[in-house]
N, C-alpha and C. Protein backbone atom coordinates (compact mmCIF):
# COMPACT_ATOMS: atom_id res chain seq x y z
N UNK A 1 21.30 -50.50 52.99
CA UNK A 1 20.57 -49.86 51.91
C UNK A 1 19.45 -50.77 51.41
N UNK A 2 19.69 -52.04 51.38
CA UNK A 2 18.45 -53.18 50.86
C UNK A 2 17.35 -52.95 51.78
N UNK A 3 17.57 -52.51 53.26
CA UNK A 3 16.21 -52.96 53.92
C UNK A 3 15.41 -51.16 53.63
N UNK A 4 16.47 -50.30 53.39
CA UNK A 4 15.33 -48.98 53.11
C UNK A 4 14.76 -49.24 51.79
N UNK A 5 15.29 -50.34 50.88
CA UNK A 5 14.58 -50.45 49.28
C UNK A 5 13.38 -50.88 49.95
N UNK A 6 13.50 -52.05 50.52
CA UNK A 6 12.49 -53.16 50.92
C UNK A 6 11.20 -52.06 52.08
N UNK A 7 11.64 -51.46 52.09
CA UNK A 7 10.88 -50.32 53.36
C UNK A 7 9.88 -49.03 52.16
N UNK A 8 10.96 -48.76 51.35
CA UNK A 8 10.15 -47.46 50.74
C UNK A 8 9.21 -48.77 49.84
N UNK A 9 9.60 -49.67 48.89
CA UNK A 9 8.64 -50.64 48.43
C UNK A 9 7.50 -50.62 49.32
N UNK A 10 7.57 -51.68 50.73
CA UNK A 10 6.31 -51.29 51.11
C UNK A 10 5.04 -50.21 51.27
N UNK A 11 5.95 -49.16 51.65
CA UNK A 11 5.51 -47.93 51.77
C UNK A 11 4.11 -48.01 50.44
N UNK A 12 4.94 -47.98 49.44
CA UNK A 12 4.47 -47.60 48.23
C UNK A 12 3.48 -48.52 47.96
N UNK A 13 3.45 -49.76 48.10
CA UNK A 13 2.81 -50.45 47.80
C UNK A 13 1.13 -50.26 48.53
N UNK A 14 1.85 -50.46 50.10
CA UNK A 14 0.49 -49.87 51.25
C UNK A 14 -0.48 -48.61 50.55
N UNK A 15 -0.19 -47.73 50.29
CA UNK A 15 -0.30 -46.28 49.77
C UNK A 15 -1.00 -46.46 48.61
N UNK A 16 -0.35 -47.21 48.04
CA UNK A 16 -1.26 -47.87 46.40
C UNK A 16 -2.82 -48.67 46.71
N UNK A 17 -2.53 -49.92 47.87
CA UNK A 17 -3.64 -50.53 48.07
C UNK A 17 -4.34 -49.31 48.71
N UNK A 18 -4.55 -48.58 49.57
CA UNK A 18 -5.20 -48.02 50.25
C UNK A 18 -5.93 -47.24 49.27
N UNK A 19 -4.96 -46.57 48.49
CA UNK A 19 -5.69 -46.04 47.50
C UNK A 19 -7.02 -46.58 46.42
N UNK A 20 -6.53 -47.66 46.01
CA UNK A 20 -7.45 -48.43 45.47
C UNK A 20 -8.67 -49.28 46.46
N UNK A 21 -8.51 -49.16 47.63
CA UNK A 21 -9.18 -50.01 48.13
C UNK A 21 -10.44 -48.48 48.74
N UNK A 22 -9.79 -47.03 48.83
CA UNK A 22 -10.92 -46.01 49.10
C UNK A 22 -11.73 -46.19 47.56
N UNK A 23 -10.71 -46.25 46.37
CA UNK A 23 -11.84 -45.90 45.23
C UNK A 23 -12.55 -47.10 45.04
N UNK A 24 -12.47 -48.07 44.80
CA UNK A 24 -13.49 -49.31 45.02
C UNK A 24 -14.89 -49.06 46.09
N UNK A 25 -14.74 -48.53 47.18
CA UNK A 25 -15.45 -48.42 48.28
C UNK A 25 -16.14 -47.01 47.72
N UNK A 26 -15.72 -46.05 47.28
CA UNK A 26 -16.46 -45.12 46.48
C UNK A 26 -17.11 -45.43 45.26
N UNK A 27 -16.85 -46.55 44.28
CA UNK A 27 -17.77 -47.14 43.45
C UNK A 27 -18.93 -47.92 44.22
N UNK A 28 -18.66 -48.60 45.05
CA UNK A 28 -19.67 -49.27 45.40
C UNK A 28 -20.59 -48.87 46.10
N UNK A 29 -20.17 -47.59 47.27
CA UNK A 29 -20.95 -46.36 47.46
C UNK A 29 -22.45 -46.13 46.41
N UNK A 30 -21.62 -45.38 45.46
CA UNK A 30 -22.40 -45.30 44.54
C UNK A 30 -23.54 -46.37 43.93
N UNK A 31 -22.46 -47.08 43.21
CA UNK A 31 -23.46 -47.86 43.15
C UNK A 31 -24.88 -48.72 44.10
N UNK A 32 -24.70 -48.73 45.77
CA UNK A 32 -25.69 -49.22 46.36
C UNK A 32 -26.50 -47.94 46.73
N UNK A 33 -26.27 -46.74 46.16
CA UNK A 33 -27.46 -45.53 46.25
C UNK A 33 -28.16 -45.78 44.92
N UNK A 34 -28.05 -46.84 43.94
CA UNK A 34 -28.66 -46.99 42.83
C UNK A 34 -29.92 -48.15 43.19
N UNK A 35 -31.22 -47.62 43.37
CA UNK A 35 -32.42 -48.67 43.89
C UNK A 35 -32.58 -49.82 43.17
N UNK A 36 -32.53 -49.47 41.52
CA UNK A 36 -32.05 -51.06 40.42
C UNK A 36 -31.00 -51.76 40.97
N UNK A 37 -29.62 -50.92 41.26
CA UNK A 37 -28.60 -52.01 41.38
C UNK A 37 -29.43 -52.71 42.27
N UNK A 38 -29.82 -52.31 43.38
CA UNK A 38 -29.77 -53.08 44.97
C UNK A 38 -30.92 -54.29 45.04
N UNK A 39 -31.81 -53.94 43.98
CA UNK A 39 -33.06 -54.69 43.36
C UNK A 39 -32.28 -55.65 43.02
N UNK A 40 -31.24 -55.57 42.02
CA UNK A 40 -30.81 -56.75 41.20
C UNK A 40 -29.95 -57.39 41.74
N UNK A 41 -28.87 -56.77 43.15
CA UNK A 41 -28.41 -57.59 43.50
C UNK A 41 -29.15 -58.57 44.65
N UNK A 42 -30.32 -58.10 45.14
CA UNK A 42 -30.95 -58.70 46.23
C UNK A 42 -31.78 -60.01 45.15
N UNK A 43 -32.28 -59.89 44.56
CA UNK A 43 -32.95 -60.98 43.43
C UNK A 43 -31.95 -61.89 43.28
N UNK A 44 -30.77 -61.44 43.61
CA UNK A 44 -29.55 -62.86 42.96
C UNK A 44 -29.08 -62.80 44.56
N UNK A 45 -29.56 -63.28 45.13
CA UNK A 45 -29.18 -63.44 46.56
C UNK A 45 -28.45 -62.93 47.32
N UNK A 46 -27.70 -61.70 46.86
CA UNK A 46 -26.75 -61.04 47.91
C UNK A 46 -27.36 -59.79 48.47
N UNK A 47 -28.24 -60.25 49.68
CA UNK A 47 -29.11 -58.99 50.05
C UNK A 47 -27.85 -58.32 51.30
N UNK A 48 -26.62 -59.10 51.43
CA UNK A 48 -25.96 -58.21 53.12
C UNK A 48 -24.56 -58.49 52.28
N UNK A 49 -23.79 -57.25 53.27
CA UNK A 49 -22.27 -57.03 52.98
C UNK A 49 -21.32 -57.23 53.87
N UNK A 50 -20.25 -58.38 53.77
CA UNK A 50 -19.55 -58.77 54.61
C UNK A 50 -19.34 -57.51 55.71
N UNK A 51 -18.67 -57.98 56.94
CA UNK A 51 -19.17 -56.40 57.90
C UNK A 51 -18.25 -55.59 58.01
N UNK A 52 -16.67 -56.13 57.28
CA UNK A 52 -15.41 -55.37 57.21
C UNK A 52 -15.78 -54.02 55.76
N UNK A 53 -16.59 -54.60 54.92
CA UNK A 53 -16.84 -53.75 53.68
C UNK A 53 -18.29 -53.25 54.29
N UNK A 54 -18.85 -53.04 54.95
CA UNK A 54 -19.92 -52.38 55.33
C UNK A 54 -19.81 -51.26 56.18
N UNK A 55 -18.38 -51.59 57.14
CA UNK A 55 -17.81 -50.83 58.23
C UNK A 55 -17.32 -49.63 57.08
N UNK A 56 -16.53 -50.12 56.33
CA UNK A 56 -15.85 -49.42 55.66
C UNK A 56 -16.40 -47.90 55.03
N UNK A 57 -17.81 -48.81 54.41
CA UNK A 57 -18.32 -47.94 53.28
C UNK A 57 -19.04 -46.70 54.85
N UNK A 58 -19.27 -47.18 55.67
CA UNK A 58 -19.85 -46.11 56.98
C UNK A 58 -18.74 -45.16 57.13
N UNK A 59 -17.35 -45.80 57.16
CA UNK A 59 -16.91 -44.58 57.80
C UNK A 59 -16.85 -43.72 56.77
N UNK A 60 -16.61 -43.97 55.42
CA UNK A 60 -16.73 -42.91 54.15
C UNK A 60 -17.71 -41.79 54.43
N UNK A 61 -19.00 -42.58 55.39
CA UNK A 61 -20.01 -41.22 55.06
C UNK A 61 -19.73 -40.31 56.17
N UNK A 62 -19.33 -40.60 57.54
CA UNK A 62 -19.14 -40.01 58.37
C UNK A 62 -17.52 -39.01 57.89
């Protein structure tokens, strides 16, 4: 019975990050269709997006 606790836990947990990790990727979506944000973040030096969070935000649009 401990390893199905330890099993549905994960479950839940996976399911949780995933979740939070699509809505993050849908804020930031957003936000880099904003021409100010992308102005202001390129002026403070972060003109590129690591390529795991770039992949990411692609497959959202497809």
């Amino acid at each position: 019975m401990h390893e199905l606790t330890r099993q549905q836990t994960a479950v839940m947990t996976m399911e949780a990050t995933c979740a939070e990790s699509t809505l993050l990727a849908n804020i930031l979506e957003a936000l880099l269709s904003d021409a100010d944000f992308v102005t202001t973040l390129t002026a403070h030096g972060f003109d590129t997006l690591p390529r795991v969070l770039y992949e990411r935000l692609l497959q959202g649009r497809s």
